[in-house]
C-alpha atoms as a PDB file:
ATOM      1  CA  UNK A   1      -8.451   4.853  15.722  1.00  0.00           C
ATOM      2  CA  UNK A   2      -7.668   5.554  12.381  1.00  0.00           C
ATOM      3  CA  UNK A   3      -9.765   4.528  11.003  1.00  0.00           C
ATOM      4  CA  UNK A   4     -12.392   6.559  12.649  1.00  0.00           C
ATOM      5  CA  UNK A   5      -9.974   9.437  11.641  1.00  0.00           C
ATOM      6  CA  UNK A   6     -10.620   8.483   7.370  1.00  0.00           C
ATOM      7  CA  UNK A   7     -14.444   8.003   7.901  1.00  0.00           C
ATOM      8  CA  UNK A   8     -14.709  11.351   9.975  1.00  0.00           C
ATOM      9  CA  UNK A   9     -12.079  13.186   7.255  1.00  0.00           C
ATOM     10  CA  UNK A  10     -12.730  10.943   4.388  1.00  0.00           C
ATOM     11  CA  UNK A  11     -13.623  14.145   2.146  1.00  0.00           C
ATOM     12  CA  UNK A  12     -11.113  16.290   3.344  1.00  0.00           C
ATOM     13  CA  UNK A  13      -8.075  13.002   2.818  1.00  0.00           C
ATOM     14  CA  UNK A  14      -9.428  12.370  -0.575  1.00  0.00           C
ATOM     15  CA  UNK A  15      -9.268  16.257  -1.829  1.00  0.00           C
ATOM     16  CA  UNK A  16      -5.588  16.467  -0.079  1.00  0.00           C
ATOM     17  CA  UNK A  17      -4.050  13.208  -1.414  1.00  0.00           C
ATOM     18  CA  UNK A  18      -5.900  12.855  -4.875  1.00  0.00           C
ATOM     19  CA  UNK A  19      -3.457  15.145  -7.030  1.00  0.00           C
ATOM     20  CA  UNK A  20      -0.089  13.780  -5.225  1.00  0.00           C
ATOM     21  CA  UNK A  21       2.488  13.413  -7.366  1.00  0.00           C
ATOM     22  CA  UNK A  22       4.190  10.141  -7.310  1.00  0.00           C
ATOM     23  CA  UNK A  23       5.761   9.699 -10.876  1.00  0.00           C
ATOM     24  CA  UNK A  24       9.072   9.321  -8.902  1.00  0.00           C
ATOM     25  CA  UNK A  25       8.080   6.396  -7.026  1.00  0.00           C
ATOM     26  CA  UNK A  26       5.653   5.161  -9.653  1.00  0.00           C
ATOM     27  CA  UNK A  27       9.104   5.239 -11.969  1.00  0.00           C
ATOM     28  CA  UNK A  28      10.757   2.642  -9.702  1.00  0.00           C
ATOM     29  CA  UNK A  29       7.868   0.051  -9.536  1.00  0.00           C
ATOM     30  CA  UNK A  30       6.250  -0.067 -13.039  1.00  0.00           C
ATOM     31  CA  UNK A  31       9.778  -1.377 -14.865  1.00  0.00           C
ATOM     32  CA  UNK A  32       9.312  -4.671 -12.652  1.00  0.00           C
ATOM     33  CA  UNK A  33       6.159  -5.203 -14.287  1.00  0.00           C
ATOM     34  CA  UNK A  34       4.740  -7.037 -16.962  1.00  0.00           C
ATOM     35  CA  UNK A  35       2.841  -5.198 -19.191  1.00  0.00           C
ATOM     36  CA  UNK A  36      -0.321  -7.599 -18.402  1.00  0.00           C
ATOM     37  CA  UNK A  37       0.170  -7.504 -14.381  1.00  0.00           C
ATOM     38  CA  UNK A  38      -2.359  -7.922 -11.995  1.00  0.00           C
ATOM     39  CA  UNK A  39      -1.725  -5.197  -8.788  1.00  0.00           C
ATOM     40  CA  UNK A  40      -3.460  -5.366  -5.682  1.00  0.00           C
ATOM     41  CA  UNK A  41      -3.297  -1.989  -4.210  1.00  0.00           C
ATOM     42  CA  UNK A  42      -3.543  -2.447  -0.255  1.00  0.00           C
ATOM     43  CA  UNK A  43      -4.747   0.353   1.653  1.00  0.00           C
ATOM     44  CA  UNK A  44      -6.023   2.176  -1.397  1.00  0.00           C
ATOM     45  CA  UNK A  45      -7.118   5.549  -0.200  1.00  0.00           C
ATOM     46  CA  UNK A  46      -8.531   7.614  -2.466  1.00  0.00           C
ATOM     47  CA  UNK A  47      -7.800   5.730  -5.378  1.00  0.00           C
ATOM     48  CA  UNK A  48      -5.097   8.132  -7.116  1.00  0.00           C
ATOM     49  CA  UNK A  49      -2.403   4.770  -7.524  1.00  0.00           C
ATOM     50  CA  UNK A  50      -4.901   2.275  -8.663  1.00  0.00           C
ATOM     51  CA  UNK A  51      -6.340   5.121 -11.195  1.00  0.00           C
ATOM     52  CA  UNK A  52      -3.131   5.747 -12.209  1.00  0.00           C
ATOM     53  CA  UNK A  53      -2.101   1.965 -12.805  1.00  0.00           C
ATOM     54  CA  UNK A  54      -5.735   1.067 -14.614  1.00  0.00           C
ATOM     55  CA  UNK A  55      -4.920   3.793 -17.123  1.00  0.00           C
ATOM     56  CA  UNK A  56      -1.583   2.093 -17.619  1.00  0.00           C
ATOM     57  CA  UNK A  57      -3.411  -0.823 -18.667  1.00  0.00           C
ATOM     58  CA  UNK A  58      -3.153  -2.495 -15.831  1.00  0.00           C
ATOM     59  CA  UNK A  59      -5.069  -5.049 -14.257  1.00  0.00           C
ATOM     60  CA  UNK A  60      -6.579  -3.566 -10.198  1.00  0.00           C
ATOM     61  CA  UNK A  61      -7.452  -4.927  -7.263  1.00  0.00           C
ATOM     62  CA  UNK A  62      -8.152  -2.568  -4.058  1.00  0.00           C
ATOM     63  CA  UNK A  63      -9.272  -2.380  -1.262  1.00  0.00           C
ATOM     64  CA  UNK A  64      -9.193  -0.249   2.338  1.00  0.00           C
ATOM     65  CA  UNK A  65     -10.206  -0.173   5.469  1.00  0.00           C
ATOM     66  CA  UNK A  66     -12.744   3.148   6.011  1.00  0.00           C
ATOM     67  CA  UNK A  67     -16.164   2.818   4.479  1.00  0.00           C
ATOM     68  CA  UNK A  68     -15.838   6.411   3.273  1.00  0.00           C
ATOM     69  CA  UNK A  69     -12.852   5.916   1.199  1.00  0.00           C
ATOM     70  CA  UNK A  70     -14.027   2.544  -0.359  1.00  0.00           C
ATOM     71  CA  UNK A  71     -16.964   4.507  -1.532  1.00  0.00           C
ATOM     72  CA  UNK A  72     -14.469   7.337  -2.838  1.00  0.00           C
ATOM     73  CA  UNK A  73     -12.056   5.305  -4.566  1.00  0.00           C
ATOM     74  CA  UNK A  74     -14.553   3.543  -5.877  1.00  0.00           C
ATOM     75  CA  UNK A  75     -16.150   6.286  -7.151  1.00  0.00           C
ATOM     76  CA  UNK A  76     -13.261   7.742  -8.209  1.00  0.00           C
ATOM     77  CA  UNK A  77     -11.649   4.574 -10.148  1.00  0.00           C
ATOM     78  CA  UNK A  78     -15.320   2.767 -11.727  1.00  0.00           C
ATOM     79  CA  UNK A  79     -13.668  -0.297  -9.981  1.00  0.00           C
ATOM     80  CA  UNK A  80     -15.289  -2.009  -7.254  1.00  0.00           C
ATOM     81  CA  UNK A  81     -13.014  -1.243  -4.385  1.00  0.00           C
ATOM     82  CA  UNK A  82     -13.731  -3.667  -1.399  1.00  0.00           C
ATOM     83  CA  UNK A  83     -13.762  -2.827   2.381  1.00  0.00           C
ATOM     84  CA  UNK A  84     -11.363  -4.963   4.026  1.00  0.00           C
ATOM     85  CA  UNK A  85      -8.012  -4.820   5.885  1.00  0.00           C
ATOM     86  CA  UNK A  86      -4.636  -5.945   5.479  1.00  0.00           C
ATOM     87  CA  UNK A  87      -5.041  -9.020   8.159  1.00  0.00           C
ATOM     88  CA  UNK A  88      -7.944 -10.120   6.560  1.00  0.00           C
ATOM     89  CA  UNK A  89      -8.181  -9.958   2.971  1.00  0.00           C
ATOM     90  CA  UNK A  90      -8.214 -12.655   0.609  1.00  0.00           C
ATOM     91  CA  UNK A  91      -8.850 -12.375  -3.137  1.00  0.00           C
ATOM     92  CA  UNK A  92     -11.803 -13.898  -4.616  1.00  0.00           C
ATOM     93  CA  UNK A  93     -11.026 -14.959  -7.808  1.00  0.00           C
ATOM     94  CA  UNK A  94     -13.981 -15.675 -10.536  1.00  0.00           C
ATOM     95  CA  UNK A  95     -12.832 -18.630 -11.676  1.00  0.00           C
ATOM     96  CA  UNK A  96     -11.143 -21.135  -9.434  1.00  0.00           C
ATOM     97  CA  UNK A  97      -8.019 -21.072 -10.431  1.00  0.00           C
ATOM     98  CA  UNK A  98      -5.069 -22.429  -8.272  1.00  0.00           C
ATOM     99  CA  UNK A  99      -2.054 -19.715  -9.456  1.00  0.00           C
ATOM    100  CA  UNK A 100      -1.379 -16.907  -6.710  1.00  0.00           C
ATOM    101  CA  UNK A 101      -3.308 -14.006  -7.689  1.00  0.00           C
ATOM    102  CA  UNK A 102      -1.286 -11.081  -7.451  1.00  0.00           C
ATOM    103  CA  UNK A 103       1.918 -10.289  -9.327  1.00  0.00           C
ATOM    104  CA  UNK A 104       2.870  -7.091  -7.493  1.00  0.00           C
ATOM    105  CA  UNK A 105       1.236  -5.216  -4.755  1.00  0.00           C
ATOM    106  CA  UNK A 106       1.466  -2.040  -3.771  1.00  0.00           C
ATOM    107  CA  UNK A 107       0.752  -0.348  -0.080  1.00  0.00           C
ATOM    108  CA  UNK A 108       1.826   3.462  -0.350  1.00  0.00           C
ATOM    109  CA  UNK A 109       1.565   5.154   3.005  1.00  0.00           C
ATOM    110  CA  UNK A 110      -0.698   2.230   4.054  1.00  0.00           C
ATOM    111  CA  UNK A 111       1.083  -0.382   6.159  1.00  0.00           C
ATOM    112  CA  UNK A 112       1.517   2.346   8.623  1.00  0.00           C
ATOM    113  CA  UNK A 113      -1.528   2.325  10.025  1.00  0.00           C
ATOM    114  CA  UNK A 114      -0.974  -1.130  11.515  1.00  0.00           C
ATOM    115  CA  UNK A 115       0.330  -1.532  15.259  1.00  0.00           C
ATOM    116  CA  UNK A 116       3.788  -2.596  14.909  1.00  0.00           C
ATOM    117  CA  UNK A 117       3.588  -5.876  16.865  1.00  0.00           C
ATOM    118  CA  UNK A 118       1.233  -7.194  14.597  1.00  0.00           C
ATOM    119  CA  UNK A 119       2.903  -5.424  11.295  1.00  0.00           C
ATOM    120  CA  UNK A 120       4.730  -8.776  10.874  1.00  0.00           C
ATOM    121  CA  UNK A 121       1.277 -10.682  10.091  1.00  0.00           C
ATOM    122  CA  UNK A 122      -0.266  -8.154   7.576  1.00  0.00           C
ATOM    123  CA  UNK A 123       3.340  -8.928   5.273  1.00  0.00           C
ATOM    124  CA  UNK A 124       2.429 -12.281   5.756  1.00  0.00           C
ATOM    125  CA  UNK A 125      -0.991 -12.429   5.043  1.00  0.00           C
ATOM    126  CA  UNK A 126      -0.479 -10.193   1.682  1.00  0.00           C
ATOM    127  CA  UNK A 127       2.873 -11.822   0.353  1.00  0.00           C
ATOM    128  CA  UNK A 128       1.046 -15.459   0.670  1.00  0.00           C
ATOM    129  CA  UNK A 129      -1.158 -13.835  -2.311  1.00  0.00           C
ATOM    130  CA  UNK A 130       1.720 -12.267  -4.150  1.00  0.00           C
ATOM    131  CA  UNK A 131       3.397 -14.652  -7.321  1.00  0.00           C
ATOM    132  CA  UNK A 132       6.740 -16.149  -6.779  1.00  0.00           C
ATOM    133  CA  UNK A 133       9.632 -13.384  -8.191  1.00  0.00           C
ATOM    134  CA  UNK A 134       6.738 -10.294  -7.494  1.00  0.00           C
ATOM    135  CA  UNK A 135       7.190  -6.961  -6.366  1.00  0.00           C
ATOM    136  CA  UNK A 136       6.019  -5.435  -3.220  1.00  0.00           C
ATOM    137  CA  UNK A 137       6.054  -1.865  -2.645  1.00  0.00           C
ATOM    138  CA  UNK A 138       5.819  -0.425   0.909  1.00  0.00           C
ATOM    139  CA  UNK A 139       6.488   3.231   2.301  1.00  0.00           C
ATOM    140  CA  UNK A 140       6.811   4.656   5.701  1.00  0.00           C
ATOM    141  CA  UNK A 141       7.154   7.577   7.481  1.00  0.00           C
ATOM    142  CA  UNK A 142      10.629   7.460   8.598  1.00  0.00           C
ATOM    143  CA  UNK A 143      11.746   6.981  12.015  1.00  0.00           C
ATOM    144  CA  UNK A 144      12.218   4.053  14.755  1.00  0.00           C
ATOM    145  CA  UNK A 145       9.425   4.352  16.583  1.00  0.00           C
ATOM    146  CA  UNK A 146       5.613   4.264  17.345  1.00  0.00           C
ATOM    147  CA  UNK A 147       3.087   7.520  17.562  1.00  0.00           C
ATOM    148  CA  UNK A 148      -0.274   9.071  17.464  1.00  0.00           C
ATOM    149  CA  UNK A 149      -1.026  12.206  16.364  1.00  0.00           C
ATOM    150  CA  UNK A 150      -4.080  14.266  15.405  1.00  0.00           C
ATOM    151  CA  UNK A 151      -6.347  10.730  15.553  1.00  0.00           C
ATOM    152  CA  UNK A 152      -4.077   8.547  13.701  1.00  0.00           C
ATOM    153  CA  UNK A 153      -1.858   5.763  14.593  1.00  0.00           C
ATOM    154  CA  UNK A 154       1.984   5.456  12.624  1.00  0.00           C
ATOM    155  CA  UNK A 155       4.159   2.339  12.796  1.00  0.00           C
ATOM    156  CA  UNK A 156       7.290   4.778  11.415  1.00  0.00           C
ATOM    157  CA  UNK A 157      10.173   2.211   9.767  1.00  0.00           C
ATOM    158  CA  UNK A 158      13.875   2.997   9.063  1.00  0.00           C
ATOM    159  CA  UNK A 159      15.738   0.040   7.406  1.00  0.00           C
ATOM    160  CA  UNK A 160      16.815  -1.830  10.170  1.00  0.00           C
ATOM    161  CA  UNK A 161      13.339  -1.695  11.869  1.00  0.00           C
ATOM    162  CA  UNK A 162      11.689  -2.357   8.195  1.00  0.00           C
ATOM    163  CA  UNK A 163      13.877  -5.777   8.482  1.00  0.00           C
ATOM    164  CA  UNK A 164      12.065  -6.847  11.325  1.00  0.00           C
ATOM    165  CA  UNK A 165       8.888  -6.257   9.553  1.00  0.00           C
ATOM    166  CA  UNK A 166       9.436  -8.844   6.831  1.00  0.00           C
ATOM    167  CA  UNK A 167      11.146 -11.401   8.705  1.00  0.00           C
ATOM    168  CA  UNK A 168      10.131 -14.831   8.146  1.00  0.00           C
ATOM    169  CA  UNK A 169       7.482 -13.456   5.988  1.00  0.00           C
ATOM    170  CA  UNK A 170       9.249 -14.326   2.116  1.00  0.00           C
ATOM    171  CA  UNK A 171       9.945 -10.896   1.127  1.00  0.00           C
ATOM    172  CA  UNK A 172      13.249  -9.367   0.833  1.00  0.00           C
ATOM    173  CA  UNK A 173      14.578  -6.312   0.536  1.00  0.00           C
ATOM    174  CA  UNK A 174      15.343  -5.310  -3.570  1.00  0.00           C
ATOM    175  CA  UNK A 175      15.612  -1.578  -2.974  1.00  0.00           C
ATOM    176  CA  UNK A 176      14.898   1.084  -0.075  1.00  0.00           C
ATOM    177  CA  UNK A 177      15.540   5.522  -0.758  1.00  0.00           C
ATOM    178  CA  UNK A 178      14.077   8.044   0.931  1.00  0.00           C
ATOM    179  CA  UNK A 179      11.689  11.008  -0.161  1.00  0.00           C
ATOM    180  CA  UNK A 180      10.465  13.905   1.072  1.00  0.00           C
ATOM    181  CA  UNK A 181       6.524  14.011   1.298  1.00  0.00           C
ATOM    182  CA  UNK A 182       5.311  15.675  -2.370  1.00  0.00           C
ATOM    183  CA  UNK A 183       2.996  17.474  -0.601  1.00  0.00           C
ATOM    184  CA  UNK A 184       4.304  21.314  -0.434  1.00  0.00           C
ATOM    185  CA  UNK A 185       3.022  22.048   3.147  1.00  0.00           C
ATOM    186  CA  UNK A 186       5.265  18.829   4.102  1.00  0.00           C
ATOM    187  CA  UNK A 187       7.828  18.675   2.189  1.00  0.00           C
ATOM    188  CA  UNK A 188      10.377  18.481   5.777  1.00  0.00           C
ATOM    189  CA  UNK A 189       8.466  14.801   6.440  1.00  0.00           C
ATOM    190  CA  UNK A 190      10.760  11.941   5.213  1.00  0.00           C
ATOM    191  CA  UNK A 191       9.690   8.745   4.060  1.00  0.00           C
ATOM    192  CA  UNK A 192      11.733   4.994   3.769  1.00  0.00           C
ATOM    193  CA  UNK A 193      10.608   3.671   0.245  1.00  0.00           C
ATOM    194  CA  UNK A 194      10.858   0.165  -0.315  1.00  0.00           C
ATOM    195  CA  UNK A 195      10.856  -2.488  -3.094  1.00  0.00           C
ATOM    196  CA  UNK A 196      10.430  -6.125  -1.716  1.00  0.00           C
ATOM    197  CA  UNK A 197      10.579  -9.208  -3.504  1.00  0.00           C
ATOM    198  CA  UNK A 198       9.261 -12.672  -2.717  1.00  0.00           C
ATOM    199  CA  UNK A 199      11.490 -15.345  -2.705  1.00  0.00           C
ATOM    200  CA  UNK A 200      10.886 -18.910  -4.416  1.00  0.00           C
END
């Protein structure tokens, strides 16, 4: 569902979400980083974070799940931004090297587009990429409870229920806050913020 929602809005998304303003979030994440880290943004949208992060000097992987925005982002970034989703991707290195690709990831407003019964998996399947000691970032609308609205589909998260998410998955919880959206129009929406990190 929403899928459908980014392919049939994809234009209209990128324009609203391009410009955001995250320095305050980006401000939390980046000192946990080497300068030569690899980030696999998950759920990339229009490409804004993993623009942001290759100017940085950053090494980027992406990827998302609507054909439009793959074709925006990857537009947008001059990186090759795959089509995939969070169940099913799997990084395909160049060489074949045995170390875990990724050494933090990053999923802003992203994860919430997966059902919650099967939000559990999609931490799974992304943190079994993510290096020993890396840094996960996650962020959810907040609230304890499942909705539609206007086409899309939100797993909301508070702590507790964000604690569910990751059990048994290797992540922990580092750091969560809460924002209000930095989009003017919605500046009354909250969102749960989270660092994880992946335990030995």
């Amino acid at each position: 569902m929403s899928n459908d929602f980014y392919n049939e809005n994809g234009n209209h998304f990128f324009n609203d979400t391009v410009n955001a303003d995250l320095t305050a979030v980006y401000q939390q994440f980046l000192p946990l980083l080497t300068n030569d880290a690899h980030i696999l943004d998950a759920g990339c949208g229009s490409g804004r974070d993993s623009y942001f992060f290759l100017k940085q000097g950053f090494q980027v992987t992406a990827f998302d799940a609507s054909e439009v925005l793959v074709a925006k982002a990857s537009e947008y970034t001059g990186i090759n931004v795959t089509l995939n989703t969070f169940d099913n991707f799997q990084y395909q290195p160049d060489s074949q090297s045995l170390q875990l690709p990724f050494d933090a990831i990053w999923a802003c407003a992203s994860l919430l587009h997966v059902p919650s019964s099967k939000i559990s998996y999609s931490f799974i399947n992304l943190a079994a990429q993510l290096k020993v000691g890396g840094v996960f970032y996650c962020s959810f609308k907040y609230g304890d409870n499942d909705i539609s609205h206007n086409g899309r589909y939100f797993t909301n998260a508070n702590e507790e229920r964000l604690l569910g998410f990751i059990k048994n998955t290797g992540l922990v919880i580092n750091k969560t806050w809460i924002t209000a959206d930095v989009r003017p129009e919605r500046h009354d929406e909250k969102w749960l913020n989270a660092i994880l990190i992946k335990e030995p």
